[in-house]
C-alpha atoms as a PDB file:
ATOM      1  CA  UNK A   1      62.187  50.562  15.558  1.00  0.00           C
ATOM      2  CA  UNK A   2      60.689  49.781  19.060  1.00  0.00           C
ATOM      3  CA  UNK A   3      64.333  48.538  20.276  1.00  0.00           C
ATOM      4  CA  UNK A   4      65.374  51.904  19.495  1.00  0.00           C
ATOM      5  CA  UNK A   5      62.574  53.945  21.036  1.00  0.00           C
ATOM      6  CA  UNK A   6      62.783  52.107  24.352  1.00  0.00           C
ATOM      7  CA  UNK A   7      66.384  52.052  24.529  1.00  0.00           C
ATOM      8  CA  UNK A   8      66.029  56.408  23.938  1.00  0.00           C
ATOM      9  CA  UNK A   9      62.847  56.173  26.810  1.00  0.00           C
ATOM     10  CA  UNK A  10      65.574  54.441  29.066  1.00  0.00           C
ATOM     11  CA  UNK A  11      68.741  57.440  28.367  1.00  0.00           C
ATOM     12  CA  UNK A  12      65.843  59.565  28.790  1.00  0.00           C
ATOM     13  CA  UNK A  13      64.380  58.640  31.918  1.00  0.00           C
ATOM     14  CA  UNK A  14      68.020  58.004  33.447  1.00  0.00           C
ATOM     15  CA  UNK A  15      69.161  61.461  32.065  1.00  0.00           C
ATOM     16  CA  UNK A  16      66.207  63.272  34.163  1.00  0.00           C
ATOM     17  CA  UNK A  17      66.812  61.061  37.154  1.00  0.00           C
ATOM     18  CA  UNK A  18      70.768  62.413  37.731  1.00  0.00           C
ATOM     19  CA  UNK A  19      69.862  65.289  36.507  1.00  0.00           C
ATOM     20  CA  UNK A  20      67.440  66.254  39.568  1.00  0.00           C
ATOM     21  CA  UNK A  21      69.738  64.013  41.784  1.00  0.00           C
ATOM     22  CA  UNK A  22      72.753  66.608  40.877  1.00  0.00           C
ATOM     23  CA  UNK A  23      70.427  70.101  40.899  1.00  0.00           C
ATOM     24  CA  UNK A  24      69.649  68.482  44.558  1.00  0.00           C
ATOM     25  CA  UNK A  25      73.311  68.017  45.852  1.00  0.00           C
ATOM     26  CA  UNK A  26      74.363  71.511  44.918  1.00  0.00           C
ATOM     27  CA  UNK A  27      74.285  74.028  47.697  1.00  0.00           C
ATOM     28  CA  UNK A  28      72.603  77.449  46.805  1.00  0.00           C
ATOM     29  CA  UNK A  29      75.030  79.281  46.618  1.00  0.00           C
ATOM     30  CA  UNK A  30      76.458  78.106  43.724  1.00  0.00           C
ATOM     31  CA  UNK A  31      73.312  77.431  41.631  1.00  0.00           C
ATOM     32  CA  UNK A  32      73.054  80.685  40.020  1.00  0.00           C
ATOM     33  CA  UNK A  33      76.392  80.729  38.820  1.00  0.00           C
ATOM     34  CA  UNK A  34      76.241  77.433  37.710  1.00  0.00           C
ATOM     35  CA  UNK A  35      72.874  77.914  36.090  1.00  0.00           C
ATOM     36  CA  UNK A  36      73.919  81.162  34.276  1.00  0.00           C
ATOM     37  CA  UNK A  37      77.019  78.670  33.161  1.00  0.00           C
ATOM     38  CA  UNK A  38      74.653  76.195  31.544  1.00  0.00           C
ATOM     39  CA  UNK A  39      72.939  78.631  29.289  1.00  0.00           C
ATOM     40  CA  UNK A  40      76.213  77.634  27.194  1.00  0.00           C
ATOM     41  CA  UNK A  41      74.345  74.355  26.949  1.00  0.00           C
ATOM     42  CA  UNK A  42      71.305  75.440  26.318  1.00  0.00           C
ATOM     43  CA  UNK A  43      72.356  77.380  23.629  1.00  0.00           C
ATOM     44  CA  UNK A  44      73.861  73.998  21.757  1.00  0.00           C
ATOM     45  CA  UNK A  45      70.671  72.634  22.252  1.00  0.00           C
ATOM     46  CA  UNK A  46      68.845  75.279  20.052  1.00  0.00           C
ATOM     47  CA  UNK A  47      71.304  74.520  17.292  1.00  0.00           C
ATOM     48  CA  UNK A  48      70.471  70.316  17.821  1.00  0.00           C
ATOM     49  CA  UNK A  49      66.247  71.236  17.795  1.00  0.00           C
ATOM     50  CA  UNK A  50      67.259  73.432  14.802  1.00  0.00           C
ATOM     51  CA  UNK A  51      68.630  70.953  13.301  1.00  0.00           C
ATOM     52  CA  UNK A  52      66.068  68.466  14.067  1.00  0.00           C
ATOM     53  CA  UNK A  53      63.183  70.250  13.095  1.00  0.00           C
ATOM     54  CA  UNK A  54      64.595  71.559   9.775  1.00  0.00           C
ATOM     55  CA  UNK A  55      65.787  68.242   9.097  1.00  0.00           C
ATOM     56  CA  UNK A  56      62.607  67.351   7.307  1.00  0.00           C
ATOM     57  CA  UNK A  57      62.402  63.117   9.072  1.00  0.00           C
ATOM     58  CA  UNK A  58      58.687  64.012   9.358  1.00  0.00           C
ATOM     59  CA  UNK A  59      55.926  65.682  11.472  1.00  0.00           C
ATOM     60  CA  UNK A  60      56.818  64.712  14.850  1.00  0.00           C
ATOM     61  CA  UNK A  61      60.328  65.721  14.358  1.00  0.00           C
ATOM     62  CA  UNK A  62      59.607  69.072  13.926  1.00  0.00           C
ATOM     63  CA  UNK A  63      57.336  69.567  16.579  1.00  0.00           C
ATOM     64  CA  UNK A  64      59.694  68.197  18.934  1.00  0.00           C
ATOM     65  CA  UNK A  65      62.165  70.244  17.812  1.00  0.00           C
ATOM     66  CA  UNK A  66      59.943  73.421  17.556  1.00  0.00           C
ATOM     67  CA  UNK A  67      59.410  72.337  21.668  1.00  0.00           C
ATOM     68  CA  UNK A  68      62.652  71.834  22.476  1.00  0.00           C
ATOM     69  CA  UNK A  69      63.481  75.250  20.345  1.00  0.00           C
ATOM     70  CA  UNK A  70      61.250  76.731  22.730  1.00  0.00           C
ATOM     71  CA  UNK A  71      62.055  75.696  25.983  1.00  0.00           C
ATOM     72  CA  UNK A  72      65.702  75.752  25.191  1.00  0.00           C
ATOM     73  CA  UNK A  73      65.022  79.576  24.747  1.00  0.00           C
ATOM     74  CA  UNK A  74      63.255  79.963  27.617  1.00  0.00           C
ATOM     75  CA  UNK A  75      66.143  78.592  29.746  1.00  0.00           C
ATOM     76  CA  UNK A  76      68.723  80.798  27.948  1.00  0.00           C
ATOM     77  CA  UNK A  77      66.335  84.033  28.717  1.00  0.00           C
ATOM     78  CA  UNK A  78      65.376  82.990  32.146  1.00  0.00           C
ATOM     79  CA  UNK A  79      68.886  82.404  32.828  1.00  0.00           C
ATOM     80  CA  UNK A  80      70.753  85.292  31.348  1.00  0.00           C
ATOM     81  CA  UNK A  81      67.722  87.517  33.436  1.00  0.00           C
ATOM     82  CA  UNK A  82      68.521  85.649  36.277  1.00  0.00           C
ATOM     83  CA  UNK A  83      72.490  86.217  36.015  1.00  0.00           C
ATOM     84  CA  UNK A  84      71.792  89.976  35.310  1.00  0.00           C
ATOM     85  CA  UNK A  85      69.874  90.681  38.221  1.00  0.00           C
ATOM     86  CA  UNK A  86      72.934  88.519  40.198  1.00  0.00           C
ATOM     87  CA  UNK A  87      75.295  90.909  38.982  1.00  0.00           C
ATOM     88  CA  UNK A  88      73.390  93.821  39.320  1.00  0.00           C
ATOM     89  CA  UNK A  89      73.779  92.935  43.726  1.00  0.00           C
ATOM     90  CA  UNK A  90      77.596  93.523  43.395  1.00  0.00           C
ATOM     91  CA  UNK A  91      77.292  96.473  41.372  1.00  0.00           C
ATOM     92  CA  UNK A  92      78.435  99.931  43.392  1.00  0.00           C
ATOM     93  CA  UNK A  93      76.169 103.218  42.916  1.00  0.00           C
ATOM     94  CA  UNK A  94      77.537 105.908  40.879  1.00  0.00           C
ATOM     95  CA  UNK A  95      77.084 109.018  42.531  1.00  0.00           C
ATOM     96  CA  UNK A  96      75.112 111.311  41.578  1.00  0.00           C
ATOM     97  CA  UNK A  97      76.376 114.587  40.124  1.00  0.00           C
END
């Protein structure tokens, strides 16, 4: 049991470590884009937390998953906003009648 929970500490940590390595190397120009393109991801992480927390392996599962349900949806929100407002810039004015 502890083998397991350090070895998922270590994907964790090294998961958030190239993850804010890679957010760092993209230029800004393309971050919105390619944030508005991960809410794809996000959204199969709400099925995973569903999953997990519905899964009835015990207390802590669920809340973790009831987190990760939450910030998942958070990103997918935020993002989609974000992307809207994006697209909104390119947009042309109707004229008005």
């Amino acid at each position: 049991m502890t083998e397991a929970l350090i070895i998922g500490i270590v994907i964790f940590t090294l998961a958030t470590l190239l993850g804010v390595e890679l957010i760092h190397r993209v230029p800004p120009t393309l971050h919105t884009p390619l944030m508005s393109g991960s809410n794809a991801i996000s959204g199969i992480t709400i099925v995973g937390a569903l999953i997990v927390a519905g899964g009835g392996h015990g207390w802590i599962s669920t809340v973790i998953g009831f987190l990760a349900i939450v910030f998942a949806m958070i990103n997918v929100v935020g993002g989609y906003a974000v992307t809207d407002r994006m697209l909104e810039m390119f947009r042309k004015e109707r004229p008005r009648p």
